[in-house]
Protein backbone atom coordinates (compact mmCIF):
# COMPACT_ATOMS: atom_id res chain seq x y z
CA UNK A 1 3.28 10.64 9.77
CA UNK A 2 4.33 8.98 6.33
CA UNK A 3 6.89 6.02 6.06
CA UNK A 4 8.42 5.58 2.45
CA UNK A 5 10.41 2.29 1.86
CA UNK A 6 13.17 2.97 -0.07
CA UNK A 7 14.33 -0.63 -0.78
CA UNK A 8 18.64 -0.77 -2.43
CA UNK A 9 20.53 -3.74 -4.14
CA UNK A 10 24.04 -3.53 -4.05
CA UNK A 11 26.25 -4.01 -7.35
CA UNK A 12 28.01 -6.82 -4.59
CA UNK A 13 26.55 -7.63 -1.53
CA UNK A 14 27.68 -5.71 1.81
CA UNK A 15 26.06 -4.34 4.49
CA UNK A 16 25.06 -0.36 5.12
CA UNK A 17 27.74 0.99 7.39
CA UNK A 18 26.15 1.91 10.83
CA UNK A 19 26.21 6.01 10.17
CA UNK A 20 24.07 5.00 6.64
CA UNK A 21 20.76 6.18 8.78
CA UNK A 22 22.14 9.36 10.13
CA UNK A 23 24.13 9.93 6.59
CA UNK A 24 20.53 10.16 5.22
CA UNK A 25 19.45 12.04 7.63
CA UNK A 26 22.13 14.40 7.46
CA UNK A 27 21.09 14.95 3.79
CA UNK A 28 17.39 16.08 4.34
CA UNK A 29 16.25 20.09 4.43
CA UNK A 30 13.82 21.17 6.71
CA UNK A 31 11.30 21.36 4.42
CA UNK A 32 11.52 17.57 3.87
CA UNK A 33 9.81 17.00 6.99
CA UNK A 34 11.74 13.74 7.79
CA UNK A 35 11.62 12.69 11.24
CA UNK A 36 13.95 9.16 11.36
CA UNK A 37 15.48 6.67 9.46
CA UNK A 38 15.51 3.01 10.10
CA UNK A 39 16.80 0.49 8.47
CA UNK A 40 15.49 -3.32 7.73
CA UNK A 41 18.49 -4.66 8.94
CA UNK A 42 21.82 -4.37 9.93
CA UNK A 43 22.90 -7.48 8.11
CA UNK A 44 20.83 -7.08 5.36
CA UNK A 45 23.15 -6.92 2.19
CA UNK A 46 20.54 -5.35 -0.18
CA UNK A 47 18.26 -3.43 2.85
CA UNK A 48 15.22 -1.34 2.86
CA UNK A 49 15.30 1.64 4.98
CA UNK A 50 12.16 3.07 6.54
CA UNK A 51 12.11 7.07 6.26
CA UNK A 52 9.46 8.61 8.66
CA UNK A 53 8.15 11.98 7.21
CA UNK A 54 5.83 14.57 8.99
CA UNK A 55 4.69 16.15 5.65
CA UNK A 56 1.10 17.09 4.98
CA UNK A 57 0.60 14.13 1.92
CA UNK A 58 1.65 11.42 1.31
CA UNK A 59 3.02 12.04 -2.33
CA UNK A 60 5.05 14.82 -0.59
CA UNK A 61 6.66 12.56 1.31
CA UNK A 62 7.34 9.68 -1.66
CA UNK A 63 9.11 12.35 -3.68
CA UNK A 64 11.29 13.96 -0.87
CA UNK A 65 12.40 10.25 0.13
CA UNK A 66 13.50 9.41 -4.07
CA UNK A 67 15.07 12.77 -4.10
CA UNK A 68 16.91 11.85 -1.19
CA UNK A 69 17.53 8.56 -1.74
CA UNK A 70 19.24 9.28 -5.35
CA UNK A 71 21.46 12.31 -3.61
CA UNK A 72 22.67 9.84 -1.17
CA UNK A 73 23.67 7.16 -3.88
CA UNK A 74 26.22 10.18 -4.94
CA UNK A 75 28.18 9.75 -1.50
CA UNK A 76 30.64 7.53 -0.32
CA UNK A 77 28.24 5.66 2.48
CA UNK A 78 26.44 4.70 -0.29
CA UNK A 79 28.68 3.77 -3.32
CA UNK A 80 27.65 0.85 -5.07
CA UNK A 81 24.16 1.02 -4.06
CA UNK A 82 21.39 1.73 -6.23
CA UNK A 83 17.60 2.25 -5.66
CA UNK A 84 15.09 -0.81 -6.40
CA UNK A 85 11.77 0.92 -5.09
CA UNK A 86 10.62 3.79 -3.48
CA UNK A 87 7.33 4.33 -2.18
CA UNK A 88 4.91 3.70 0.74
CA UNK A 89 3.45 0.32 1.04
CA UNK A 90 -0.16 0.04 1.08
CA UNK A 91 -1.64 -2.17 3.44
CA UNK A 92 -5.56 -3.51 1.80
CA UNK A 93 -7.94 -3.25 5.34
CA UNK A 94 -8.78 -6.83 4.22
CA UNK A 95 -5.84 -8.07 5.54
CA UNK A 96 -6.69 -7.11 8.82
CA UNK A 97 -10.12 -8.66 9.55
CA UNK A 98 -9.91 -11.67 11.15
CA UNK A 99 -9.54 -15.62 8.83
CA UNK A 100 -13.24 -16.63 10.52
CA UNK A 101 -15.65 -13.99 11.52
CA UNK A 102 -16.35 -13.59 15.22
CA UNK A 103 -18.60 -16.23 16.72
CA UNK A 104 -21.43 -15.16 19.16
């Protein structure tokens, strides 16, 4: 499983009506492999929306969710919207080792 942030800004602020996620959704062919939407926030006026994938790669998956992504800014859900970033965020292993290393 991939997840691909696809972040918007709005030309003026509002909030992604609540079909926005299954809108999306509704846009994807089977060969996309996506799985769910979810978005950062209801009230979030410029929100990121999580797509879930299923596809073999990860750069699979970043390119289906930009195609996407741009062919939803072309309907009426999302009007006025336009895409800030696309892509999977990387987590560094780093940041998940503990501040102070175990004592024994």
């Amino acid at each position: 499983m991939h997840l691909v942030h696809v972040r918007l800004r709005a030309a003026r602020p509002r909030h992604l009506p609540p079909d926005a996620c299954a809108q999306l959704l509704a846009l994807a062919r089977p060969g996309d492999a996506l799985e769910h939407v979810s978005p950062s926030s209801a009230l979030d006026k410029n929100p990121t929306l999580g797509l879930f994938f299923s596809c073999p790669s990860l750069k699979e998956a970043e390119r289906a969710a930009l195609r996407l992504a741009l062919q939803a800014l072309r309907s009426p859900v999302f009007a006025g919207y336009a895409v800030e970033a696309c892509g999977a965020t990387l987590i560094s292993l780093l940041s998940l080792l503990p501040d102070e290393p175990p004592t024994t």
